[in-house]
PDB file of N, CA and C in Angstrom:
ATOM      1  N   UNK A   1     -32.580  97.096   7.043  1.00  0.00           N
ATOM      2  CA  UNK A   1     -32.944  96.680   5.716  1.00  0.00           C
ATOM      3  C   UNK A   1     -33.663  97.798   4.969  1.00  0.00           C
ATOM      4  N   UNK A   2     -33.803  98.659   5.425  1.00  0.00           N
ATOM      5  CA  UNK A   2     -34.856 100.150   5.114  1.00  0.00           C
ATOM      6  C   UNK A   2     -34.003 100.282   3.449  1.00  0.00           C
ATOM      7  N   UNK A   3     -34.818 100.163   2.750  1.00  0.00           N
ATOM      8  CA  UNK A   3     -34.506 100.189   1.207  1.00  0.00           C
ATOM      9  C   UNK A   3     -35.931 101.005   0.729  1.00  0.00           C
ATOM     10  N   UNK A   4     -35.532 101.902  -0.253  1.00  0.00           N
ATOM     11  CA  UNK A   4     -36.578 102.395  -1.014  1.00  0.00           C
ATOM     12  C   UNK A   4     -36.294 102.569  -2.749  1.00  0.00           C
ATOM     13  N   UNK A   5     -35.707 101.474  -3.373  1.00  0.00           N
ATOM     14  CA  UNK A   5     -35.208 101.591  -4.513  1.00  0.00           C
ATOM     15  C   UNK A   5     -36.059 100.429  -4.998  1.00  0.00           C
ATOM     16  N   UNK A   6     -37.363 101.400  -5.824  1.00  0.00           N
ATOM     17  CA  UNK A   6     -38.131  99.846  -6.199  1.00  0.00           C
ATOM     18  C   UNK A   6     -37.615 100.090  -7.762  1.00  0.00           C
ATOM     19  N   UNK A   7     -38.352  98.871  -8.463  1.00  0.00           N
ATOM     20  CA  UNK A   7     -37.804  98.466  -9.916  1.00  0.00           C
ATOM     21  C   UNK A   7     -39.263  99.071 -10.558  1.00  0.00           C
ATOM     22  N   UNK A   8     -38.473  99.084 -11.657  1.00  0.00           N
ATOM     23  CA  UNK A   8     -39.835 100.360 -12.586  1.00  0.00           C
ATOM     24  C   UNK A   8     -41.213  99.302 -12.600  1.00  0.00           C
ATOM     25  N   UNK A   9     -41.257  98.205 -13.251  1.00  0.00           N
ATOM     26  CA  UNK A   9     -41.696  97.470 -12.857  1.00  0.00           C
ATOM     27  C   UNK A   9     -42.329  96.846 -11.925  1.00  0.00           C
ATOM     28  N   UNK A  10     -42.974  97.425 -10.695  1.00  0.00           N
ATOM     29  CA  UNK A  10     -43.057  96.805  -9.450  1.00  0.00           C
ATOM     30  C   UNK A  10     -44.220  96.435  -8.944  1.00  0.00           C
ATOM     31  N   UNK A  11     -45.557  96.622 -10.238  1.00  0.00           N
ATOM     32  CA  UNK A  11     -46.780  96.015 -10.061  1.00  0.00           C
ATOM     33  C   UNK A  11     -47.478  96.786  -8.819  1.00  0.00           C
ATOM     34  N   UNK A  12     -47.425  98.505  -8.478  1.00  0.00           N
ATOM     35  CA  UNK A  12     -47.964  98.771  -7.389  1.00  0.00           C
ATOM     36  C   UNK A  12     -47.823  98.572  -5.837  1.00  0.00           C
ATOM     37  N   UNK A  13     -46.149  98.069  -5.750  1.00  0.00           N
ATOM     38  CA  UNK A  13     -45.343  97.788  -4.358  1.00  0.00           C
ATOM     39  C   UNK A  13     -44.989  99.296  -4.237  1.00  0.00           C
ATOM     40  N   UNK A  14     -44.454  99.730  -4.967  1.00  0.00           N
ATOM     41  CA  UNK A  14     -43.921 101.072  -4.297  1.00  0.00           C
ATOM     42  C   UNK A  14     -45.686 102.368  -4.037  1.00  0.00           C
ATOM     43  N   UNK A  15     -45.720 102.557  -4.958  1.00  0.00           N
ATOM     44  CA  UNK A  15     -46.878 103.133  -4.714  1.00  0.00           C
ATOM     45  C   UNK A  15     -48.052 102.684  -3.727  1.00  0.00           C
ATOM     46  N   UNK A  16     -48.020 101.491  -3.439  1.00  0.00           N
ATOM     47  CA  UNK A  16     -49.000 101.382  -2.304  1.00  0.00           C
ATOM     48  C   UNK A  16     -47.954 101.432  -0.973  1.00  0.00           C
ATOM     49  N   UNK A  17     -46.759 101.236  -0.912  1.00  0.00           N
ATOM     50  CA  UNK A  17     -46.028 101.454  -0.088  1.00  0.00           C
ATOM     51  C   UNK A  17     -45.849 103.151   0.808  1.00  0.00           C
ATOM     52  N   UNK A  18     -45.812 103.633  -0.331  1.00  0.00           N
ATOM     53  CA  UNK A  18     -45.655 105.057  -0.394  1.00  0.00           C
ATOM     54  C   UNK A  18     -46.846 105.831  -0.089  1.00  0.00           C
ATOM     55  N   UNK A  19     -48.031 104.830  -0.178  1.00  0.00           N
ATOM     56  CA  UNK A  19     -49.067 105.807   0.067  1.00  0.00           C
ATOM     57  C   UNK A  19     -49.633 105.731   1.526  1.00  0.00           C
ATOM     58  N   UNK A  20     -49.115 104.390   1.778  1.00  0.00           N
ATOM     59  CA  UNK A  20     -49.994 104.020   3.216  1.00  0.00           C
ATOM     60  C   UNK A  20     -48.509 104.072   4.185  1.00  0.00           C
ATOM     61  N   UNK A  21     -48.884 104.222   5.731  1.00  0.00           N
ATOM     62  CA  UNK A  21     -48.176 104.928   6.603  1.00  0.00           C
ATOM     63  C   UNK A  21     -47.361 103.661   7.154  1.00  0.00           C
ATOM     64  N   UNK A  22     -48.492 102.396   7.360  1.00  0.00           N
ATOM     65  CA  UNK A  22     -48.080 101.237   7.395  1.00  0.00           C
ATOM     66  C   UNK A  22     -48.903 100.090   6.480  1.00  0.00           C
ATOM     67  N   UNK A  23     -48.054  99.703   5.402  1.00  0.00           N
ATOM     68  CA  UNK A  23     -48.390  98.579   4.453  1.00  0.00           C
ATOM     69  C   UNK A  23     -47.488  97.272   4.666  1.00  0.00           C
ATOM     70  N   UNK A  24     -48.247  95.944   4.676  1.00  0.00           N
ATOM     71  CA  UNK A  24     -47.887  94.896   4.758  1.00  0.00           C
ATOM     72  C   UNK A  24     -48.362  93.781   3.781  1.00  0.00           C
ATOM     73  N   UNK A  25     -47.671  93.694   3.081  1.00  0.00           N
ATOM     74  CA  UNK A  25     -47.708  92.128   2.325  1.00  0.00           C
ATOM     75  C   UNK A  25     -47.975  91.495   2.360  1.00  0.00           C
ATOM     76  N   UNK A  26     -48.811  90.038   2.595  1.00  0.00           N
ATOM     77  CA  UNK A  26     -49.362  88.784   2.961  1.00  0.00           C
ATOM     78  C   UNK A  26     -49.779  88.087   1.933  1.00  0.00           C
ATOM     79  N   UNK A  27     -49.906  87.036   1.808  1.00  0.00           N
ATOM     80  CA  UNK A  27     -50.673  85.908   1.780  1.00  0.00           C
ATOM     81  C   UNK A  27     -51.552  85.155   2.674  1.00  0.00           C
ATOM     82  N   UNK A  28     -53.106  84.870   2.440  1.00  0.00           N
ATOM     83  CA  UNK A  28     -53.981  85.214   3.065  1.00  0.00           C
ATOM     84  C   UNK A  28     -54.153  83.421   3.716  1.00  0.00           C
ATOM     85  N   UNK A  29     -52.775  82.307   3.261  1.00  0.00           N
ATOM     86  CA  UNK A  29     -52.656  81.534   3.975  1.00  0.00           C
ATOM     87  C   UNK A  29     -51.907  80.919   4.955  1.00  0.00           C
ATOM     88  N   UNK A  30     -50.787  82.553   5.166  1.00  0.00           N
ATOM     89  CA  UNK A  30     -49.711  82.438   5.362  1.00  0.00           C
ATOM     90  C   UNK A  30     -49.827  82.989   7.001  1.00  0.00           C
ATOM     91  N   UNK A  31     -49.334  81.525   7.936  1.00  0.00           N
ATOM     92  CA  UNK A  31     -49.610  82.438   9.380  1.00  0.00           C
ATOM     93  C   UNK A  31     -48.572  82.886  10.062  1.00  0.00           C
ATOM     94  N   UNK A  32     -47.517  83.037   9.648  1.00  0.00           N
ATOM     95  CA  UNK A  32     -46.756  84.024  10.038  1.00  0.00           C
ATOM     96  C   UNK A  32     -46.861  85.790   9.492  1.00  0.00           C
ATOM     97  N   UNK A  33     -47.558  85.675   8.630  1.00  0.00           N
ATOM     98  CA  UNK A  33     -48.238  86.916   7.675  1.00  0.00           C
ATOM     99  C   UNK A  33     -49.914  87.559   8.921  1.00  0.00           C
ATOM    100  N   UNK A  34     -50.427  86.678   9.336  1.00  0.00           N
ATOM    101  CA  UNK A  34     -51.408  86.753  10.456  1.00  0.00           C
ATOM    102  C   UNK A  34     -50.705  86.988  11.521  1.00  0.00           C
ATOM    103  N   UNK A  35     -49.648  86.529  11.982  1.00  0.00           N
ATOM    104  CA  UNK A  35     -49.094  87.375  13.401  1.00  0.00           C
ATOM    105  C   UNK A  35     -48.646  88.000  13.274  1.00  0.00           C
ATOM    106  N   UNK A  36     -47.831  88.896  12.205  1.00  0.00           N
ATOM    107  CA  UNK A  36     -47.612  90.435  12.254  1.00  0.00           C
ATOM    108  C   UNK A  36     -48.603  90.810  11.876  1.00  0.00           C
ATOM    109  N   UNK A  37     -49.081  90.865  11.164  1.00  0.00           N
ATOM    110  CA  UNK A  37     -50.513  91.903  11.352  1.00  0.00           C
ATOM    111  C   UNK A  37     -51.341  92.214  12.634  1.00  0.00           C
ATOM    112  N   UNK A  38     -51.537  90.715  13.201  1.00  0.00           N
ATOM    113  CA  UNK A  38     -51.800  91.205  14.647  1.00  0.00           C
ATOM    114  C   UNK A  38     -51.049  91.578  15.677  1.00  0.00           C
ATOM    115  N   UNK A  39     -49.709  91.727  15.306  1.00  0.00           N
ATOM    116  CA  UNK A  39     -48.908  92.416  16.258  1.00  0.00           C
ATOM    117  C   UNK A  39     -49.157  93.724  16.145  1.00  0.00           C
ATOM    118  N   UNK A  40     -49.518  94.211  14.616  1.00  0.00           N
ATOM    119  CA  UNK A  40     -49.742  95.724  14.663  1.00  0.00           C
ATOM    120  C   UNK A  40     -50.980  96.555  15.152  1.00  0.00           C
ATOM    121  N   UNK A  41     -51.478  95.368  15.233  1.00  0.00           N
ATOM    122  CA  UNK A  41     -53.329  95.752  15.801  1.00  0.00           C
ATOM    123  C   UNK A  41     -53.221  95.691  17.247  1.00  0.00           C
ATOM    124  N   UNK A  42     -52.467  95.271  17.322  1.00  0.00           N
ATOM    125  CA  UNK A  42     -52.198  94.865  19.226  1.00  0.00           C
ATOM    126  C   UNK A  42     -51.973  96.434  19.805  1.00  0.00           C
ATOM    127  N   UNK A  43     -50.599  96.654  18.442  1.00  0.00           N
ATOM    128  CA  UNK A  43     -49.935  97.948  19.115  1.00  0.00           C
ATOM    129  C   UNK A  43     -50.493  99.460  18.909  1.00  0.00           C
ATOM    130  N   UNK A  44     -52.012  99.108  18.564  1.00  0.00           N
ATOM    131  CA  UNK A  44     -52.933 100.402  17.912  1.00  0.00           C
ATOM    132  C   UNK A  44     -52.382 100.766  16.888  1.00  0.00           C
ATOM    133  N   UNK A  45     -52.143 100.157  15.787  1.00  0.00           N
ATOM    134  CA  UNK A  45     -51.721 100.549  14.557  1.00  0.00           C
ATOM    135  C   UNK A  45     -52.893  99.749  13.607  1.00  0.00           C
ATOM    136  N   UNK A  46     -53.593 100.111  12.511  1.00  0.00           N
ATOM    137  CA  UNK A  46     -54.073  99.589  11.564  1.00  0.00           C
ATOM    138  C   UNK A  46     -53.444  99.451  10.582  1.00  0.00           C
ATOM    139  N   UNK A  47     -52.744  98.787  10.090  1.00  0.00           N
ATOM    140  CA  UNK A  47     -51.579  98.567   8.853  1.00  0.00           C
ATOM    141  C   UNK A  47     -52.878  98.580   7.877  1.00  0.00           C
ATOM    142  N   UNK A  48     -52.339  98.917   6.130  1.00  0.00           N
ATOM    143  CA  UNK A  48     -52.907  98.167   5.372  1.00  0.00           C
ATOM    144  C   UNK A  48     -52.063  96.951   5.142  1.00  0.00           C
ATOM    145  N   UNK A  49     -53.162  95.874   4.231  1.00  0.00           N
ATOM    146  CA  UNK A  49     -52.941  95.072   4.059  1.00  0.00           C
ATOM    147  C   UNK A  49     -53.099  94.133   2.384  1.00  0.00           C
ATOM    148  N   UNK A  50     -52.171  93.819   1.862  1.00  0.00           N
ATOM    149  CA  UNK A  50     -52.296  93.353   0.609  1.00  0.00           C
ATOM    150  C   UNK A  50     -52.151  92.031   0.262  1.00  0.00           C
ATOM    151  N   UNK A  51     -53.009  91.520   0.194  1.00  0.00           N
ATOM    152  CA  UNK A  51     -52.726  89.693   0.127  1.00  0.00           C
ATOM    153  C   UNK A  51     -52.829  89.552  -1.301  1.00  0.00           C
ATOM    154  N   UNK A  52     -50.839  89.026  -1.821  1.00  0.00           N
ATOM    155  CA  UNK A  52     -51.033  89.125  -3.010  1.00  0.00           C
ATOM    156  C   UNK A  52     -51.339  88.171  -3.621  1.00  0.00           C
ATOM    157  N   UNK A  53     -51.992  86.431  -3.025  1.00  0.00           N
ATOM    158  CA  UNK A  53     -52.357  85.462  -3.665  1.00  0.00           C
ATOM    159  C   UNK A  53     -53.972  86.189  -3.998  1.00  0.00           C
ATOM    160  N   UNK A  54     -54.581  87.290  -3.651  1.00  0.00           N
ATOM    161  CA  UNK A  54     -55.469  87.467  -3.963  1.00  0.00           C
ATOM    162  C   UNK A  54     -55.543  88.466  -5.197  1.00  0.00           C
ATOM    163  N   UNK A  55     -54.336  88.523  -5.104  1.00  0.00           N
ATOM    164  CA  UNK A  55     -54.184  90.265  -6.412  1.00  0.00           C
ATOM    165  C   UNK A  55     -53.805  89.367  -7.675  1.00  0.00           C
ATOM    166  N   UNK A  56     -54.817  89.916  -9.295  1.00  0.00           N
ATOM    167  CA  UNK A  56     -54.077  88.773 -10.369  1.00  0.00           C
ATOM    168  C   UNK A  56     -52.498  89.065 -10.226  1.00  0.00           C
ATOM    169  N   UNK A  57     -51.787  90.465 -10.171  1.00  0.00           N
ATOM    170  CA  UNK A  57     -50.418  90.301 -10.361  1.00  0.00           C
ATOM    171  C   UNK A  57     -49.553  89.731  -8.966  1.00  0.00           C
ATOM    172  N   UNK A  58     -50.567  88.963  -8.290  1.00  0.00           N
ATOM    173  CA  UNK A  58     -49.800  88.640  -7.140  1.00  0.00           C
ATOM    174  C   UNK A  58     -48.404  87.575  -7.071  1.00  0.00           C
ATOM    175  N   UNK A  59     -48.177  86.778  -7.797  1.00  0.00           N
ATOM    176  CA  UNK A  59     -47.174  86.233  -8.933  1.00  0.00           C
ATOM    177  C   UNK A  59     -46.084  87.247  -8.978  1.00  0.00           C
ATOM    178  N   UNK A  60     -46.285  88.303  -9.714  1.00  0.00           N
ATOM    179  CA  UNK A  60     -44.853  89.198 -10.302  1.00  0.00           C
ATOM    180  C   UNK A  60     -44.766  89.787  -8.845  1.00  0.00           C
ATOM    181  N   UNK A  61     -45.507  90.467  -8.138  1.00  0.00           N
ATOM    182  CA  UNK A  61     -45.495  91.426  -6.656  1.00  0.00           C
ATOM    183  C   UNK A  61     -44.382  90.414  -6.145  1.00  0.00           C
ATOM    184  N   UNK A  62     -44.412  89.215  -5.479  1.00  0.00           N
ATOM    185  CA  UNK A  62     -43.817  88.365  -4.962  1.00  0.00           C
ATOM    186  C   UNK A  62     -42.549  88.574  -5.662  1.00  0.00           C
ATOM    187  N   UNK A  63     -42.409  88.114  -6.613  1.00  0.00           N
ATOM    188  CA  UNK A  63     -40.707  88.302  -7.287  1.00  0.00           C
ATOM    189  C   UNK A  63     -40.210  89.944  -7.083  1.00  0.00           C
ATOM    190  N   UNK A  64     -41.184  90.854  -6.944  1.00  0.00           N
ATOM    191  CA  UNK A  64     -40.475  91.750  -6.890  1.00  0.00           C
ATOM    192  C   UNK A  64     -39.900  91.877  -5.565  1.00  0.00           C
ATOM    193  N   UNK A  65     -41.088  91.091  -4.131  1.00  0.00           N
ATOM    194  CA  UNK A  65     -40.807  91.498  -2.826  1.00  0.00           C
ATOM    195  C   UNK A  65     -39.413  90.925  -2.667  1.00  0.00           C
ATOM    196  N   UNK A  66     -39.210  89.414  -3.458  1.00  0.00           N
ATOM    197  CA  UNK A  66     -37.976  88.797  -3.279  1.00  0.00           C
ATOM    198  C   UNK A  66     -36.851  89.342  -4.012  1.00  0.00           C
ATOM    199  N   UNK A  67     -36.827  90.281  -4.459  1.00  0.00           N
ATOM    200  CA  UNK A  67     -35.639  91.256  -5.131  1.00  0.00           C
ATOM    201  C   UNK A  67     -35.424  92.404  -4.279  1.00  0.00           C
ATOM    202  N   UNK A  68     -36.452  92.765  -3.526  1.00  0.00           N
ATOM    203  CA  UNK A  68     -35.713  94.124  -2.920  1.00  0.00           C
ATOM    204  C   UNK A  68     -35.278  93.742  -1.360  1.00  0.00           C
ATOM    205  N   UNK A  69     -35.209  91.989  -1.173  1.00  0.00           N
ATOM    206  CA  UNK A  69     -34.354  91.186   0.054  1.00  0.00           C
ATOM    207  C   UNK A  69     -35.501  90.636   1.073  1.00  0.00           C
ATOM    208  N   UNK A  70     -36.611  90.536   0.733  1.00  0.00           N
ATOM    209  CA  UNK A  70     -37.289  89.744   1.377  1.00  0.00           C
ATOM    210  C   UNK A  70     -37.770  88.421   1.191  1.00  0.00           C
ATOM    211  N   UNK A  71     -37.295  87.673   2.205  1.00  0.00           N
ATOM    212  CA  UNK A  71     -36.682  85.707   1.994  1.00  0.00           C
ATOM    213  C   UNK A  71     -37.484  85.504   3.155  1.00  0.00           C
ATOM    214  N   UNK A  72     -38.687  84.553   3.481  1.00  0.00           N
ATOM    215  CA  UNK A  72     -39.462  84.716   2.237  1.00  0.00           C
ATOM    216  C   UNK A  72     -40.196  86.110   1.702  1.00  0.00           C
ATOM    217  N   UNK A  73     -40.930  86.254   0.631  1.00  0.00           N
ATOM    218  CA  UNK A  73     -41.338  87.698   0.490  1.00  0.00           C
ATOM    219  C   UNK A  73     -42.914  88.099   0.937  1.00  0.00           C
ATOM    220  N   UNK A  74     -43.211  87.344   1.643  1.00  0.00           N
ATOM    221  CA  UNK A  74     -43.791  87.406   2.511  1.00  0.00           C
ATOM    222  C   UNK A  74     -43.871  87.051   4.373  1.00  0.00           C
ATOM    223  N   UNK A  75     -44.316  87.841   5.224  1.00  0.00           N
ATOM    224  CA  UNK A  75     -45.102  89.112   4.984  1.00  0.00           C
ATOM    225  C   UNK A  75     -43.663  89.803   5.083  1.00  0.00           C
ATOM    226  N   UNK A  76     -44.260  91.280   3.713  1.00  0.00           N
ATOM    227  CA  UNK A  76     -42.870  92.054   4.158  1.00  0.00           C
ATOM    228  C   UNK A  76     -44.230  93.598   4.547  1.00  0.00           C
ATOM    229  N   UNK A  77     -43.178  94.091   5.431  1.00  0.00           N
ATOM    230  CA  UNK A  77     -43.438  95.308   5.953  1.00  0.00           C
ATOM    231  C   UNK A  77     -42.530  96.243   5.791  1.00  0.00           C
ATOM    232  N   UNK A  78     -43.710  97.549   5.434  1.00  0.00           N
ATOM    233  CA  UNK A  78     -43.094  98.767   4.821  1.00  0.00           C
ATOM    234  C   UNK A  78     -43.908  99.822   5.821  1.00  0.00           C
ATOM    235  N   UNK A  79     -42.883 100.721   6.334  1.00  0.00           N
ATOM    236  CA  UNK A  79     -43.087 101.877   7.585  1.00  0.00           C
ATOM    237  C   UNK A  79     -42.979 103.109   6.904  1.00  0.00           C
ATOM    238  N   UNK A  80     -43.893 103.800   6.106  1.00  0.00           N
ATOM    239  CA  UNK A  80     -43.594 105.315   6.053  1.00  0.00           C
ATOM    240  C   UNK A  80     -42.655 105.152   4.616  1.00  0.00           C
ATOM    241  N   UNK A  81     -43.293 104.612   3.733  1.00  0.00           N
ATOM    242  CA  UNK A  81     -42.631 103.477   2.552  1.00  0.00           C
ATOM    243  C   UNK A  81     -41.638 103.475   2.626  1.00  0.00           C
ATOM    244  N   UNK A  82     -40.855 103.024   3.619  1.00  0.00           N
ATOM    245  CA  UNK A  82     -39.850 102.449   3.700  1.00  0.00           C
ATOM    246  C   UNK A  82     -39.761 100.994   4.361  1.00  0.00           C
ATOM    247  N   UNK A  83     -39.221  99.904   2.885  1.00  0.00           N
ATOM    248  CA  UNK A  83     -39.220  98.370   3.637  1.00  0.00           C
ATOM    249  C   UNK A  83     -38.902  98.144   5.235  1.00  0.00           C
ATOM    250  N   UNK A  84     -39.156  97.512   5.710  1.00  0.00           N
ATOM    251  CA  UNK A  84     -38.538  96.956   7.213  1.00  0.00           C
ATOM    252  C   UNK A  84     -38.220  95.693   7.084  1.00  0.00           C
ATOM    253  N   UNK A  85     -38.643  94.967   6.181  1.00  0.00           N
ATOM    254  CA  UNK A  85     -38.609  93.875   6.155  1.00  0.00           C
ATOM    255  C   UNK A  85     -39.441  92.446   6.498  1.00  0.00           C
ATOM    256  N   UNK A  86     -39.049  91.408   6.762  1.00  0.00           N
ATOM    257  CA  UNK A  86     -40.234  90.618   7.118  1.00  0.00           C
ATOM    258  C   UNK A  86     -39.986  90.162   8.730  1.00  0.00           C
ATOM    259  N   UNK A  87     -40.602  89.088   9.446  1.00  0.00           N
ATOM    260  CA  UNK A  87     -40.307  88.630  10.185  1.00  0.00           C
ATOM    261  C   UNK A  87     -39.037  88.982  11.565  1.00  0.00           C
ATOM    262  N   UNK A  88     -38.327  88.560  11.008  1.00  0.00           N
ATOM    263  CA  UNK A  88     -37.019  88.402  11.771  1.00  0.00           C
ATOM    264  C   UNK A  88     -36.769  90.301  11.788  1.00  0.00           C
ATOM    265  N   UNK A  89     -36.894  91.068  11.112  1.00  0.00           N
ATOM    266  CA  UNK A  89     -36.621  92.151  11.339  1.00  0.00           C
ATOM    267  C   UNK A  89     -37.923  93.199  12.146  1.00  0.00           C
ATOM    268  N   UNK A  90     -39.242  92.672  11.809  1.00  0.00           N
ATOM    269  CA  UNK A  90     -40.007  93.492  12.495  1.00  0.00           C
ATOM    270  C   UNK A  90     -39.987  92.928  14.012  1.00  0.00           C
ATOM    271  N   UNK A  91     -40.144  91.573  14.433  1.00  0.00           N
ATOM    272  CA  UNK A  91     -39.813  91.237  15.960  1.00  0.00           C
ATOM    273  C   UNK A  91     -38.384  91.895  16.486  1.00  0.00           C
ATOM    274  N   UNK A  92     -37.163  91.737  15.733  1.00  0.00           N
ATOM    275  CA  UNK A  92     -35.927  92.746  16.256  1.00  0.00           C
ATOM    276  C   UNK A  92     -36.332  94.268  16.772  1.00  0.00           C
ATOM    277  N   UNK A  93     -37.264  95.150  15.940  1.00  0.00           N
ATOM    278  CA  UNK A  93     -37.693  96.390  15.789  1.00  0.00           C
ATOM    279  C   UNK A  93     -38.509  96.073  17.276  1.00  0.00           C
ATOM    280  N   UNK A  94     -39.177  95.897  17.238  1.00  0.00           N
ATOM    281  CA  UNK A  94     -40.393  95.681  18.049  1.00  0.00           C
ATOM    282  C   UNK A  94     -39.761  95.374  19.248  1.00  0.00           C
ATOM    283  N   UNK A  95     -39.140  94.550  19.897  1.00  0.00           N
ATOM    284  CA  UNK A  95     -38.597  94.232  21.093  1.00  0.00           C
ATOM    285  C   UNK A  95     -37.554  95.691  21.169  1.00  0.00           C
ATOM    286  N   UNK A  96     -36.860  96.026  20.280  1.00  0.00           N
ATOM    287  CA  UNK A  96     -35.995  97.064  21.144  1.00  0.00           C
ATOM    288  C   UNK A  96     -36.906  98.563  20.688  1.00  0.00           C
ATOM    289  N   UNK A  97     -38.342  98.307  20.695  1.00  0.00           N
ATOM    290  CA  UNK A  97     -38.784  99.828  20.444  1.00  0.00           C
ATOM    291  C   UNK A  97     -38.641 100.749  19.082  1.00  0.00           C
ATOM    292  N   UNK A  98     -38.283  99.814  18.496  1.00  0.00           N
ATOM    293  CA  UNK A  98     -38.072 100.800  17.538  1.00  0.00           C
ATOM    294  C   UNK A  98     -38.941 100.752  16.293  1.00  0.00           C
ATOM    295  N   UNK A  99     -39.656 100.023  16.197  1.00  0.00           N
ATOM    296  CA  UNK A  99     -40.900  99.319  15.127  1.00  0.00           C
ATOM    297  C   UNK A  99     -41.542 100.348  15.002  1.00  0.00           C
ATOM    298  N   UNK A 100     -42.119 101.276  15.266  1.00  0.00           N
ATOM    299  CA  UNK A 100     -43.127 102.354  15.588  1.00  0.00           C
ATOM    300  C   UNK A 100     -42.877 104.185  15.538  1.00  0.00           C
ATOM    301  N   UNK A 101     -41.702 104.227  14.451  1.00  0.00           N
ATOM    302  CA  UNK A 101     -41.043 105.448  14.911  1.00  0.00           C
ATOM    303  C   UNK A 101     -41.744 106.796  15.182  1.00  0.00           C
ATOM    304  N   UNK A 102     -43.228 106.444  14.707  1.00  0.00           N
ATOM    305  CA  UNK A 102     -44.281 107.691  14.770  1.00  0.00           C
ATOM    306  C   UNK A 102     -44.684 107.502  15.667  1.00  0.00           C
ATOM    307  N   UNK A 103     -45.105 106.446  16.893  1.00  0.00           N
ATOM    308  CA  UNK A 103     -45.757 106.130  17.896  1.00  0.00           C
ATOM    309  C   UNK A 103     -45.289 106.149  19.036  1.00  0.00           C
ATOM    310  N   UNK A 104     -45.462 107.433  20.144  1.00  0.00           N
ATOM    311  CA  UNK A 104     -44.672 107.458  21.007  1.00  0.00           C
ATOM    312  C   UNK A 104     -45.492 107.030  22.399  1.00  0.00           C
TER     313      UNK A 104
END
């Protein structure tokens, strides 16, 4: 799913994407958004973290996460700003090793 074509528009998804090594998306009631994050803390990684029910543009962020293919658009994860996706794609990554491409 590795996409890096954000919309001009994107309320600070690409740029915080781009800036941090590992950035993740959340909603801060959302517990499938809490177990990847602690999957990444598990694996000595400190992701950042953006909970956009807490951000005012957290509203538009969401429509944007759900335009560049993340169903739901939360949590989505971005590696080296590049999307990975949510759920179903970071456990795929992760079981065959490949979640971590800087971490050997």
């Amino acid at each position: 799913m590795e996409r890096n074509h954000f919309p001009p528009s994107d309320f600070g998804i690409g740029r915080l994407a781009s800036q941090n090594q590992v950035m993740i998306f959340t909603k801060s009631t959302c517990c499938m958004c809490h177990t990847i994050t602690t999957l990444f803390g598990r694996l000595g990684i400190n992701p950042t973290v953006c909970e956009i029910d807490h951000d005012p543009n957290g509203r538009e962020m969401e429509k944007v996460l759900t335009r560049l293919g993340c169903k739901p658009a939360v949590p989505a994860v971005f590696i080296g700003g590049k999307l990975v996706g949510g759920p179903n794609e970071v456990m795929t990554r992760h079981l065959s090793g490949t979640l971590i491409p800087f971490k050997k």
